[in-house]
N, C-alpha and C. Protein backbone atom coordinates (compact mmCIF):
# COMPACT_ATOMS: atom_id res chain seq x y z
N UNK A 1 34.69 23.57 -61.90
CA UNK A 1 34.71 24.79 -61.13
C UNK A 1 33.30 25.09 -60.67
N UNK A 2 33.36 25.14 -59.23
CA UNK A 2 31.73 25.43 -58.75
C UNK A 2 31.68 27.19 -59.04
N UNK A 3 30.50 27.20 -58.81
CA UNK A 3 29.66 28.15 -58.91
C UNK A 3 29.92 29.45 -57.73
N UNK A 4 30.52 29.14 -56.53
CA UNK A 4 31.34 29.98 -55.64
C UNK A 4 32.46 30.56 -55.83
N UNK A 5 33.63 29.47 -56.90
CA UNK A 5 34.58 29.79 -57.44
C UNK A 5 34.48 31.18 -58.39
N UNK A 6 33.33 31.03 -59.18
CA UNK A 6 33.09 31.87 -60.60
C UNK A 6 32.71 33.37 -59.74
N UNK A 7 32.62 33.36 -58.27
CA UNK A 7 31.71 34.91 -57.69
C UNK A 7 32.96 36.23 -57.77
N UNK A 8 34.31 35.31 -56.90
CA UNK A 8 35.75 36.37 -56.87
C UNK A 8 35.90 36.64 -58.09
N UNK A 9 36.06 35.78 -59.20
CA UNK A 9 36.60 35.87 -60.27
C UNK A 9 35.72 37.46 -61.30
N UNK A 10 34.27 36.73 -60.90
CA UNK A 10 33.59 38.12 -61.17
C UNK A 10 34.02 39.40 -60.55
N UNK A 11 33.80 39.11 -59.08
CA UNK A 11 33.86 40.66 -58.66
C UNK A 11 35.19 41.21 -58.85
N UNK A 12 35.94 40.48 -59.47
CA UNK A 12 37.30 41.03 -59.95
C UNK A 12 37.44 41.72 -61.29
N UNK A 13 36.68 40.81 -62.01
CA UNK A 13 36.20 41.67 -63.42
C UNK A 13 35.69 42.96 -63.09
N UNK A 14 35.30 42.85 -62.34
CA UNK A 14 34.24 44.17 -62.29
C UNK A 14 35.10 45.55 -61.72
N UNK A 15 35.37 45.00 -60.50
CA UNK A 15 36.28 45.94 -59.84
C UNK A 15 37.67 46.28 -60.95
N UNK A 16 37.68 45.64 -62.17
CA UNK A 16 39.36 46.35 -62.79
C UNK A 16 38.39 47.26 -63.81
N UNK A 17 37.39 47.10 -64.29
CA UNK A 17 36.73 47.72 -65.20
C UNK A 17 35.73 49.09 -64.52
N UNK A 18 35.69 49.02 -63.31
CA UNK A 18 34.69 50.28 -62.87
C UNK A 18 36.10 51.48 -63.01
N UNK A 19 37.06 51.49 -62.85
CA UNK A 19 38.18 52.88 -62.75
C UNK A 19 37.44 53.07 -64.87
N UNK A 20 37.97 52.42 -65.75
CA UNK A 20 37.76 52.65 -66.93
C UNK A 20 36.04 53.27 -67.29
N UNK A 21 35.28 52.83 -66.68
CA UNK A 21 33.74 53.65 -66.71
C UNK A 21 33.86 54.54 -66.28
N UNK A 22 34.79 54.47 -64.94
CA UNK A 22 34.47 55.99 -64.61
C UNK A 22 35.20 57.48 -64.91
N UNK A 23 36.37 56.98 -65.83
CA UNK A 23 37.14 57.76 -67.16
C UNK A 23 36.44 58.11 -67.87
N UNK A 24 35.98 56.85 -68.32
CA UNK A 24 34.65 57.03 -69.72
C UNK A 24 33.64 57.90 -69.31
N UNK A 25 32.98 58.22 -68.23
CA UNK A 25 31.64 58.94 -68.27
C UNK A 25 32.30 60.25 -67.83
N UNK A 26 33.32 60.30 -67.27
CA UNK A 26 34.03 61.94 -66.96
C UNK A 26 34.27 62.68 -68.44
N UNK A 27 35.21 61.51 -69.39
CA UNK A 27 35.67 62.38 -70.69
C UNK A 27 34.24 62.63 -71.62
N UNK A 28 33.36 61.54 -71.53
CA UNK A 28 31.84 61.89 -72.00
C UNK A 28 31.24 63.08 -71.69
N UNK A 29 31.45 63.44 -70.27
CA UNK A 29 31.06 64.88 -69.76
C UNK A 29 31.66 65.81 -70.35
N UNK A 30 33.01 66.14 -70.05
CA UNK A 30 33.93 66.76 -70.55
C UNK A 30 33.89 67.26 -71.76
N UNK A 31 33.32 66.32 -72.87
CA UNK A 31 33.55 66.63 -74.07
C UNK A 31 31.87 67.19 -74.44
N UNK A 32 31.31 66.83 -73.58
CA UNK A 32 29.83 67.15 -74.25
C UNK A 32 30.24 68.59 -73.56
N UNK A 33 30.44 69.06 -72.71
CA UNK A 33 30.10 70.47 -72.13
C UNK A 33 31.25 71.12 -73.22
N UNK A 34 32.39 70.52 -73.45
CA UNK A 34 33.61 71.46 -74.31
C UNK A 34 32.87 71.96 -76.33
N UNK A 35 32.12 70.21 -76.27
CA UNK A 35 31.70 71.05 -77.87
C UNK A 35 30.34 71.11 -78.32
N UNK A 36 29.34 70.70 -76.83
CA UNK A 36 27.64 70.62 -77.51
C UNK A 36 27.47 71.92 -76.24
N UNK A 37 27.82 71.30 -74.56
CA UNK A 37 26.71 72.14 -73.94
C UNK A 37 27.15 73.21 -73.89
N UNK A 38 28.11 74.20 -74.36
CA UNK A 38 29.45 75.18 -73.55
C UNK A 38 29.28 76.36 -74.85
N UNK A 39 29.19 77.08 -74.72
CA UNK A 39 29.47 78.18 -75.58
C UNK A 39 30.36 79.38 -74.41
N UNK A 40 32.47 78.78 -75.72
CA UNK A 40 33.25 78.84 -75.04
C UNK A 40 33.19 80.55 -74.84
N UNK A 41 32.62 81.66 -75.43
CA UNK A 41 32.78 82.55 -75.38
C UNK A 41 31.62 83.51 -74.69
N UNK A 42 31.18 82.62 -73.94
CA UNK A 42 30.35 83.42 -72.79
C UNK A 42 30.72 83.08 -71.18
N UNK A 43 32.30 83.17 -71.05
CA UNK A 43 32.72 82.69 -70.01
C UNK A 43 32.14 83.82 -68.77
N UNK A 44 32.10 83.42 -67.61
CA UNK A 44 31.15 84.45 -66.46
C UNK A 44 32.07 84.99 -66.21
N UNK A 45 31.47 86.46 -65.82
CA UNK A 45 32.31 87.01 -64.92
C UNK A 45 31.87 87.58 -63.53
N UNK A 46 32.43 88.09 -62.60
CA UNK A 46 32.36 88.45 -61.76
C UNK A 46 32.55 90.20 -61.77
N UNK A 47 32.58 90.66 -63.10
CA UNK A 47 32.91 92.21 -63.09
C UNK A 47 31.27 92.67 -63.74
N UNK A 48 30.67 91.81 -64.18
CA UNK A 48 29.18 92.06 -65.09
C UNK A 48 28.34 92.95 -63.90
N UNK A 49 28.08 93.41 -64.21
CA UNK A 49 27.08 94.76 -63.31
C UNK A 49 27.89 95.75 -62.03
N UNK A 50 29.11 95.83 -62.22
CA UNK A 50 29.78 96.20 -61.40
C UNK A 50 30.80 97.29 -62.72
N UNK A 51 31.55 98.55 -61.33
CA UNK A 51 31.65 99.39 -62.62
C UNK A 51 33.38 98.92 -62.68
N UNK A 52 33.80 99.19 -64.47
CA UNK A 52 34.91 98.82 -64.33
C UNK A 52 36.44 99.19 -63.27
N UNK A 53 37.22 98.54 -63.40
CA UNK A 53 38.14 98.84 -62.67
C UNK A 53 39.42 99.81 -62.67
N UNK A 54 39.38 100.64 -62.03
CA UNK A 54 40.08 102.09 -62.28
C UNK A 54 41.62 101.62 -63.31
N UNK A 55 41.78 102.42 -63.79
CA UNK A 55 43.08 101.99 -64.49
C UNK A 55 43.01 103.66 -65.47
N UNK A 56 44.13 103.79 -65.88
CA UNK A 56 44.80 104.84 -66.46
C UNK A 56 45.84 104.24 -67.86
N UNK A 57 45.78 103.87 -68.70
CA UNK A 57 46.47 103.47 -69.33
C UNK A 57 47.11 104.54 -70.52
N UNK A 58 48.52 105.02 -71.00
CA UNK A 58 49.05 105.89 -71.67
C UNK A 58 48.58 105.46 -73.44
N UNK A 59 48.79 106.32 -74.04
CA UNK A 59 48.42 105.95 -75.69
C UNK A 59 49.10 105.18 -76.11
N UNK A 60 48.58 104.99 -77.41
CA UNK A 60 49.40 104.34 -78.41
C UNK A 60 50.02 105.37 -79.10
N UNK A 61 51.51 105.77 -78.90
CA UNK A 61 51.81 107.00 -79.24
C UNK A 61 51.97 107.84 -80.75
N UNK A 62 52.00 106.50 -81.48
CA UNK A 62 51.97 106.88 -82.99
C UNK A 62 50.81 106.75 -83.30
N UNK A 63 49.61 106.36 -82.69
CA UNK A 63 48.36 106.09 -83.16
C UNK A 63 47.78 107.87 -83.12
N UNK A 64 48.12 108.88 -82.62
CA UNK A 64 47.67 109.97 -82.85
C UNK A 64 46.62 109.75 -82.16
N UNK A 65 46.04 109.09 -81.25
CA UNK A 65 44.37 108.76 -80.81
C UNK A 65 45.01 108.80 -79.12
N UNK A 66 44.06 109.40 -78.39
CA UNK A 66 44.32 109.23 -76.98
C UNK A 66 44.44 108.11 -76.13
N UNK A 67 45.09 108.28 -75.15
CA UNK A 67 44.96 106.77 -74.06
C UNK A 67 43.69 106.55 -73.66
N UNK A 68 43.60 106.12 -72.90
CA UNK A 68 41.96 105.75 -71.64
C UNK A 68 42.58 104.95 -70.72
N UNK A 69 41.32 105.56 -69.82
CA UNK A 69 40.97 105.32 -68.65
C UNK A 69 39.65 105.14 -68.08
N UNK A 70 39.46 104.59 -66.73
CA UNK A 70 37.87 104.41 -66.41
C UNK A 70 37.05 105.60 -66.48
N UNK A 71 37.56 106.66 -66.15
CA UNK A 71 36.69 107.95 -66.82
C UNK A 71 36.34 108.29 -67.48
N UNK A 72 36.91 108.08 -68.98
CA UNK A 72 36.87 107.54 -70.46
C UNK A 72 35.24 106.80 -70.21
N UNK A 73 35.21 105.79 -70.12
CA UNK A 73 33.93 104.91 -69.66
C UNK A 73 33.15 105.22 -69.12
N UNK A 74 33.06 106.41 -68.49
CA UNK A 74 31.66 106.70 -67.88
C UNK A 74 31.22 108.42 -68.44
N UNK A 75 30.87 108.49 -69.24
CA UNK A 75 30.78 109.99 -70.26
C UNK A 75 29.52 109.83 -71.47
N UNK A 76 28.81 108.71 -70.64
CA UNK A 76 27.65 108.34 -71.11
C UNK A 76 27.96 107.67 -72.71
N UNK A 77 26.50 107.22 -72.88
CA UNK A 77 26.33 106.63 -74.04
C UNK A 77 27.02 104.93 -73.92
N UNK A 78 27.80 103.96 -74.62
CA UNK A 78 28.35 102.69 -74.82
C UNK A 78 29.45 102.97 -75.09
N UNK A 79 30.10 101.85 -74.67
CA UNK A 79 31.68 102.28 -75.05
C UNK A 79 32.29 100.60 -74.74
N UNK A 80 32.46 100.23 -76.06
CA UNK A 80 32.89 98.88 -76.29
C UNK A 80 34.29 98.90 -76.07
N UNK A 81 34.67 98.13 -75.03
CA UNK A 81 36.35 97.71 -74.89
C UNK A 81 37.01 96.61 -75.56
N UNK A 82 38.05 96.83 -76.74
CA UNK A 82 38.19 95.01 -76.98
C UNK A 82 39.93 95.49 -76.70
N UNK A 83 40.04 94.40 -75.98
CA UNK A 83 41.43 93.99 -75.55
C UNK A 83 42.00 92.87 -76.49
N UNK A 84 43.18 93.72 -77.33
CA UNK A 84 43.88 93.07 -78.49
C UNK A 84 45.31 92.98 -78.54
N UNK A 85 46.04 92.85 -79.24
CA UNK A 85 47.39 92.08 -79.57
C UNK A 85 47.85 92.12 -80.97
N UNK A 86 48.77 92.70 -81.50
CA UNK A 86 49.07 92.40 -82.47
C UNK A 86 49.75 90.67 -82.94
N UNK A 87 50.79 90.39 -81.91
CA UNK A 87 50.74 89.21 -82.00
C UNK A 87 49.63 87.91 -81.45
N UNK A 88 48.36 88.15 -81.36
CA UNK A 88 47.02 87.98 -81.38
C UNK A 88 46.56 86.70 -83.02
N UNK A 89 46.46 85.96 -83.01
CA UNK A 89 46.04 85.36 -84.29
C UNK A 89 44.33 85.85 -84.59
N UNK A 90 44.00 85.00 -83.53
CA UNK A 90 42.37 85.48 -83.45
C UNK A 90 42.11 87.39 -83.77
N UNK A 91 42.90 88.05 -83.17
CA UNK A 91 42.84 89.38 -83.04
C UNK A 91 42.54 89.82 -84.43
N UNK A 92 43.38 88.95 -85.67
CA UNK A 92 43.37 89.56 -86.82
C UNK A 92 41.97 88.72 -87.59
N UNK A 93 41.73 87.94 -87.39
CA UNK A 93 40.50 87.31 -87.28
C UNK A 93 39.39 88.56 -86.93
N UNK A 94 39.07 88.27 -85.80
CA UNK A 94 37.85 89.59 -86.01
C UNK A 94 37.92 90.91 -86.26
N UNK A 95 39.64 91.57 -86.49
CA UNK A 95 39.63 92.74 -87.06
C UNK A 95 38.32 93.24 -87.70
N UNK A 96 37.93 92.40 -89.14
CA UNK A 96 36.78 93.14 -90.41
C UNK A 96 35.88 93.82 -89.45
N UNK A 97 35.41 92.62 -88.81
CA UNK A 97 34.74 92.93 -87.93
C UNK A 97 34.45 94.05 -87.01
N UNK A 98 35.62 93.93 -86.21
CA UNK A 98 35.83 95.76 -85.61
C UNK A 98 35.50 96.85 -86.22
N UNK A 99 35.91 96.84 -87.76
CA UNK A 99 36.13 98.09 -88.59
C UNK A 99 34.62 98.49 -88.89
N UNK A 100 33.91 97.03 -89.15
CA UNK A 100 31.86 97.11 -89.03
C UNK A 100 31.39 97.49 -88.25
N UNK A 101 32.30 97.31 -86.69
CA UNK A 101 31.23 98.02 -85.92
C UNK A 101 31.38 99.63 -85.81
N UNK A 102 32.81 99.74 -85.48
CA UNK A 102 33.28 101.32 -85.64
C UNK A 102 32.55 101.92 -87.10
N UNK A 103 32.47 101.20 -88.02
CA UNK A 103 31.73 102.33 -88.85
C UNK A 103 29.88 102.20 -88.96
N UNK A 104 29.35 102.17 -88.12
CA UNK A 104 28.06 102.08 -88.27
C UNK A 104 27.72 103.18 -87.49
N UNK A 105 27.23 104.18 -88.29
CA UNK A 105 26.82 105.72 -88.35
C UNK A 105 25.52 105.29 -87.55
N UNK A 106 24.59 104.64 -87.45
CA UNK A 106 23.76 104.44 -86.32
C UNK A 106 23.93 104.68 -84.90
N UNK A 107 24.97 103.35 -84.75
CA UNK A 107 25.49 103.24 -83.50
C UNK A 107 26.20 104.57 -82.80
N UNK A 108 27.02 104.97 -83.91
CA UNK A 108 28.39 106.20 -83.49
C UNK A 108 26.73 107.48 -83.05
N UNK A 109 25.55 107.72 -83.32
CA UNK A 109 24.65 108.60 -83.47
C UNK A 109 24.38 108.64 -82.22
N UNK A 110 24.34 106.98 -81.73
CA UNK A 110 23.63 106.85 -80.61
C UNK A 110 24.61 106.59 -78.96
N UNK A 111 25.78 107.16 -79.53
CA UNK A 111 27.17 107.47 -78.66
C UNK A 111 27.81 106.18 -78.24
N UNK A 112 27.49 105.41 -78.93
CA UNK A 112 28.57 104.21 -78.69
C UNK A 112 29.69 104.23 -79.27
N UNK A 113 31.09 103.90 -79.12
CA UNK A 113 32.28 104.49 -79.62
C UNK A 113 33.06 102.57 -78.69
N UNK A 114 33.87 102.38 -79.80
CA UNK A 114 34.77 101.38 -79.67
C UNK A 114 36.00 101.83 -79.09
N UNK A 115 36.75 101.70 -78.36
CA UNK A 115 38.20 101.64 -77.63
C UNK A 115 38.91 100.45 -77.93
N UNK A 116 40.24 100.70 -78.03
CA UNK A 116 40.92 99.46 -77.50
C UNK A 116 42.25 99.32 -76.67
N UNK A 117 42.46 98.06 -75.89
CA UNK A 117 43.34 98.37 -74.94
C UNK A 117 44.02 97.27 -75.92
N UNK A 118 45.60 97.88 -75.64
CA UNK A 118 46.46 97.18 -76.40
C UNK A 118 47.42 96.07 -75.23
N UNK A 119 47.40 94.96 -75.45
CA UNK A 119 47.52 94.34 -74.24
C UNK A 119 49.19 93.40 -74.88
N UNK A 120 50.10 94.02 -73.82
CA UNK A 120 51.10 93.11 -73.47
C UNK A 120 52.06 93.37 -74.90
N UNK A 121 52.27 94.14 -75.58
CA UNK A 121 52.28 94.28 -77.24
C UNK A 121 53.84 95.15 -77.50
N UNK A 122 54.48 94.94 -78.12
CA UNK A 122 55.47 96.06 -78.75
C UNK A 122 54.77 97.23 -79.26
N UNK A 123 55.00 98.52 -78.56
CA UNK A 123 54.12 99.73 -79.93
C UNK A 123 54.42 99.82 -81.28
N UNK A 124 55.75 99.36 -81.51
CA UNK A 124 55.71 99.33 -82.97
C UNK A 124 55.17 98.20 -83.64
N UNK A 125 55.02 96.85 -83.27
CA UNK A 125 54.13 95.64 -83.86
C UNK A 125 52.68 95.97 -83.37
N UNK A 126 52.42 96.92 -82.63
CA UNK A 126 50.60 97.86 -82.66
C UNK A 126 50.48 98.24 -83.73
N UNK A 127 51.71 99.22 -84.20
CA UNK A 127 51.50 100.36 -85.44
C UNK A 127 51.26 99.62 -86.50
N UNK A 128 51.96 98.99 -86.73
CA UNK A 128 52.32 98.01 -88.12
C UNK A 128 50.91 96.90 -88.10
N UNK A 129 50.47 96.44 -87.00
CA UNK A 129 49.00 95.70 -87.05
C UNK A 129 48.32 96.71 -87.57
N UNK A 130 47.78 97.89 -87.02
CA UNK A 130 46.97 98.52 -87.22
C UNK A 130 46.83 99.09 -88.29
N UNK A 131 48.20 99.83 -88.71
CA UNK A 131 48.36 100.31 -90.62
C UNK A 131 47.97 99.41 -91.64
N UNK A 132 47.89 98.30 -90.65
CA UNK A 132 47.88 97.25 -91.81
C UNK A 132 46.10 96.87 -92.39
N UNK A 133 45.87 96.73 -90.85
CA UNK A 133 44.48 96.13 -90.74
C UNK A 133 43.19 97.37 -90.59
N UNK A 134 43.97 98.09 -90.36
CA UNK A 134 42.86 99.41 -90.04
C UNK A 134 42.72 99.61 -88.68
N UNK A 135 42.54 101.03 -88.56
CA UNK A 135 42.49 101.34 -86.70
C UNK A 135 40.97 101.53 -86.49
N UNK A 136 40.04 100.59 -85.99
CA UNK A 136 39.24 101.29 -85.73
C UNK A 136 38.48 102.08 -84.47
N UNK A 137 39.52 102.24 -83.69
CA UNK A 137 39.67 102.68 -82.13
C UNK A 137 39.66 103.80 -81.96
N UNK A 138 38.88 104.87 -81.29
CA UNK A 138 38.44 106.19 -81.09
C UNK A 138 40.07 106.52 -80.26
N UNK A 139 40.35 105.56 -79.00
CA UNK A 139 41.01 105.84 -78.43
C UNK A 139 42.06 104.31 -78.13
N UNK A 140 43.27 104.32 -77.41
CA UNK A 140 43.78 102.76 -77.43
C UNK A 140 44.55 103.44 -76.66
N UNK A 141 44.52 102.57 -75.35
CA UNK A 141 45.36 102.43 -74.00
C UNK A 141 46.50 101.39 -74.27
N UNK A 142 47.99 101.59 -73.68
CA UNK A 142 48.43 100.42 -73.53
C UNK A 142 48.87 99.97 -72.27
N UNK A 143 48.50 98.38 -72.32
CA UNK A 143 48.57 97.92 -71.08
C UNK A 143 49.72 96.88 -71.28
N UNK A 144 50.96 97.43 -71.29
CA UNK A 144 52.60 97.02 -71.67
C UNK A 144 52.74 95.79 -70.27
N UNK A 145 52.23 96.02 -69.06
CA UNK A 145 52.61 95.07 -68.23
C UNK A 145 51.65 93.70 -68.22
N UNK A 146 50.29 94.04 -68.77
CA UNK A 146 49.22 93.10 -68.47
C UNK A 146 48.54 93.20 -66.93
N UNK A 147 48.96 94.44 -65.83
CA UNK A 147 48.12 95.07 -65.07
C UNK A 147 46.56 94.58 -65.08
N UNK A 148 46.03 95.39 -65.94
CA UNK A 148 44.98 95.88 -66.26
C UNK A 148 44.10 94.92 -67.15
N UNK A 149 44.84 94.20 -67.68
CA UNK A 149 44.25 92.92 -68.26
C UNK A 149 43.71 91.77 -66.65
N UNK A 150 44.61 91.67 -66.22
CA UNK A 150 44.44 91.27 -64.50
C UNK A 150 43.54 91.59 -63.86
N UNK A 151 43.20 93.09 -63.68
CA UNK A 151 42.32 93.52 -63.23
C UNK A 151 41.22 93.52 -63.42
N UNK A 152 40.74 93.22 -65.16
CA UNK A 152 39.29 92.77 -65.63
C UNK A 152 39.10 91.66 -66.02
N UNK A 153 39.90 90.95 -65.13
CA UNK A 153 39.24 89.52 -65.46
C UNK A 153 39.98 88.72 -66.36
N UNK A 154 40.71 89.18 -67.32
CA UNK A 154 41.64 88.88 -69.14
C UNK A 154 41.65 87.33 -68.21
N UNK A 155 40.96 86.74 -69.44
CA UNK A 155 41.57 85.01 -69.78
C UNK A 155 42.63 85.03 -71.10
N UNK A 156 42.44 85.82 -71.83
CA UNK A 156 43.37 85.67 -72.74
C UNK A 156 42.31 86.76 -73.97
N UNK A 157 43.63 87.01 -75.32
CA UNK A 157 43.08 87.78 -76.28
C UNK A 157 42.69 87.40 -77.49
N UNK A 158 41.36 87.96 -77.65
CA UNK A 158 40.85 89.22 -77.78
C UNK A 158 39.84 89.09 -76.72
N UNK A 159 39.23 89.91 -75.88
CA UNK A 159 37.98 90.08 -75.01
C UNK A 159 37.26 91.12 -74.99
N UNK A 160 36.47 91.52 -75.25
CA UNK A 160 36.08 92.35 -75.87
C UNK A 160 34.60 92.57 -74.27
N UNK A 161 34.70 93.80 -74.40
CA UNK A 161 33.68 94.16 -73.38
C UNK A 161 32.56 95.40 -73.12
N UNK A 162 31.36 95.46 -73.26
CA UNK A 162 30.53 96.39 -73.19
C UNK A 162 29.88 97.45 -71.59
N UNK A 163 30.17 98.93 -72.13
CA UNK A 163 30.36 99.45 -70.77
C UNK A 163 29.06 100.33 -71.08
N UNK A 164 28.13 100.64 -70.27
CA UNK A 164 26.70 101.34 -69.73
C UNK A 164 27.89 102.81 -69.99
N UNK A 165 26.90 103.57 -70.02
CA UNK A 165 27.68 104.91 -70.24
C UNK A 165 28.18 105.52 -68.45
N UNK A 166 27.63 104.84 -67.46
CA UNK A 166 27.72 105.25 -65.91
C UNK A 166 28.94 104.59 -66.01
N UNK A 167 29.65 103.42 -66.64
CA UNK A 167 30.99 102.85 -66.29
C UNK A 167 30.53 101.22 -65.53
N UNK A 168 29.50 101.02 -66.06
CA UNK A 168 29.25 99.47 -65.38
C UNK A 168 29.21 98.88 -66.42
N UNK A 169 30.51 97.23 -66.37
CA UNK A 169 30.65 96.56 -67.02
C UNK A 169 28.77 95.58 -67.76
N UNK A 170 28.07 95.88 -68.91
CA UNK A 170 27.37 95.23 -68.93
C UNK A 170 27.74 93.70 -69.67
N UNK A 171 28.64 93.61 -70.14
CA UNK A 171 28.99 92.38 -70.91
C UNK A 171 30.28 91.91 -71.10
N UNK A 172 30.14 90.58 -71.50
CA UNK A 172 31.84 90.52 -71.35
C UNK A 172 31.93 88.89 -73.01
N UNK A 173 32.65 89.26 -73.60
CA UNK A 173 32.41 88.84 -75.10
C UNK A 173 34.36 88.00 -74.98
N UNK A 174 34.47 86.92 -75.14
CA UNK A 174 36.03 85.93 -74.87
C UNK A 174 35.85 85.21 -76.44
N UNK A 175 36.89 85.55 -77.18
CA UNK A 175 37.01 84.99 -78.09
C UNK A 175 37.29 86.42 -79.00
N UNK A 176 36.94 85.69 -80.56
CA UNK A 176 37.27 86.44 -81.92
C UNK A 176 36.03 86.95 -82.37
N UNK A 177 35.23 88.09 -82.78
CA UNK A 177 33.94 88.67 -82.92
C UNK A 177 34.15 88.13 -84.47
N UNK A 178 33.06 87.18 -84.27
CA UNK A 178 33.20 86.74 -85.77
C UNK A 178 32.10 87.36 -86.82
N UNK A 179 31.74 87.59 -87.70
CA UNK A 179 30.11 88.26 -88.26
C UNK A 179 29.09 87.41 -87.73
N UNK A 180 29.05 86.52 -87.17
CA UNK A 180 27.96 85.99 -86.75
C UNK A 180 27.74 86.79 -85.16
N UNK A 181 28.88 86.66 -84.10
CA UNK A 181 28.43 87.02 -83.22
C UNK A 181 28.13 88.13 -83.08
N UNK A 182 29.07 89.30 -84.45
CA UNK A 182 28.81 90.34 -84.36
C UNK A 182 27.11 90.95 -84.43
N UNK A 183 26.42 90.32 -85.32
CA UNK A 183 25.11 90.15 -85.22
C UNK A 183 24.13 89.91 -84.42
N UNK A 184 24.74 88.73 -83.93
CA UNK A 184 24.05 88.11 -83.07
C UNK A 184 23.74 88.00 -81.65
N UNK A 185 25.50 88.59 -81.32
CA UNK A 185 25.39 88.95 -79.50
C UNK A 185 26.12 90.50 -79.19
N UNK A 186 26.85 90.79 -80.03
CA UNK A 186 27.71 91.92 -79.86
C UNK A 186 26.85 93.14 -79.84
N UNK A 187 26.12 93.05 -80.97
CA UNK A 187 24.81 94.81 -81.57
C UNK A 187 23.73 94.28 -80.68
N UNK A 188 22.95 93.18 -80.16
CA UNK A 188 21.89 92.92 -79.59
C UNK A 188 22.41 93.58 -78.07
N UNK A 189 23.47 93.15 -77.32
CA UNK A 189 24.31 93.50 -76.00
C UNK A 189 24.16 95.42 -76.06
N UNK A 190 25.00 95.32 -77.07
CA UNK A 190 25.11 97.22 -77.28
C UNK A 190 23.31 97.77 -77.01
N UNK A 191 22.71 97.11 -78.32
CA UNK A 191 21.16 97.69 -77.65
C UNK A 191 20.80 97.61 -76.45
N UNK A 192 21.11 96.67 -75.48
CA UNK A 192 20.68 96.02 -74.31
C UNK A 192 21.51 97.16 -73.50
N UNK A 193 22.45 97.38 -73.42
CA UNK A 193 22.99 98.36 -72.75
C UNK A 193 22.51 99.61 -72.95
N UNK A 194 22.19 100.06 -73.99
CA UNK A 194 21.52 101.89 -74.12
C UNK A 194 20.54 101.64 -73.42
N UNK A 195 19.78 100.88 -73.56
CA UNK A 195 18.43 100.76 -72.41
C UNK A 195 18.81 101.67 -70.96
């Protein structure tokens, strides 16, 4: 076999193996941005410095605590939104969490106050989460259709979000507030916002 023979034979090797490299360096990407470069819970938004979006949502009626609305949000001071679920897994996951931030007599001094919108939920599997786990919500809207979840952006629950006391979204938090982030991005954000 000459040496002309051996050239097709190559560029045939080559050509069945470039589709498989170029799988390989996509799922290489893919996976480096999904578990080294990506921190899944700082997804962007398009609502960050802009004020939230009008909505009116009715109570949680056995919760004894009022509904909200975007007016609610602008009465100065911080006002943390986390959008939850009783049938939520993660939700019960950063519960402790919630109950740490709602009770930090600092924060509550310095008029930051937690809300929550109850998203997509039975009110009685609200009640029964909440009796269970603790309420720590000044006030809790429900958003029975998922409206309003629509309207701010909701990728899914829990999302949790920080509002300037004027009603401009300063942050936007996707995932379960775990004690680390609570530390680490949640109280640092809140300071960043009283500014």
């Amino acid at each position: 076999m000459s040496a002309q023979d051996n050239a097709p034979a190559a560029r045939r090797s080559w050509a069945a193996a470039l589709p498989l490299l170029i799988f390989a360096s996509m799922a290489g990407f893919f996976a480096w941005r999904l578990f080294i470069g990506h921190d899944p819970s700082a997804l962007p938004s398009v609502l960050i410095g802009h004020p939230a979006p009008a909505f009116n949502l009715p109570a949680l009626a056995e919760s004894g605590k009022p509904g909200l609305s975007d007016a609610d949000l602008r009465k100065g001071g911080v006002t943390v939104v986390n959008i939850f679920a009783s049938w939520c897994g993660p939700c019960r996951i950063e519960h402790p969490n919630l109950r740490k931030l709602s009770e930090n007599q600092a924060l509550a001094a310095m008029g930051v106050r937690l809300v929550g919108v109850n998203y997509k939920d039975d009110p009685a599997n609200a009640m029964k989460f909440l009796k269970a786990e603790g309420d720590p919500y000044a006030a809790i809207g429900v958003d029975s259709s998922g409206r309003v979840g629509i309207d701010w952006g909701l990728t899914g629950v829990p999302e949790t979000f920080i509002i300037r006391g004027d009603g401009t979204i300063a942050f936007k938090y996707t995932g379960p507030i775990t004690e680390e982030a609570l530390n680490q991005t949640i109280l640092p954000q809140i300071e960043k916002a009283l500014r």
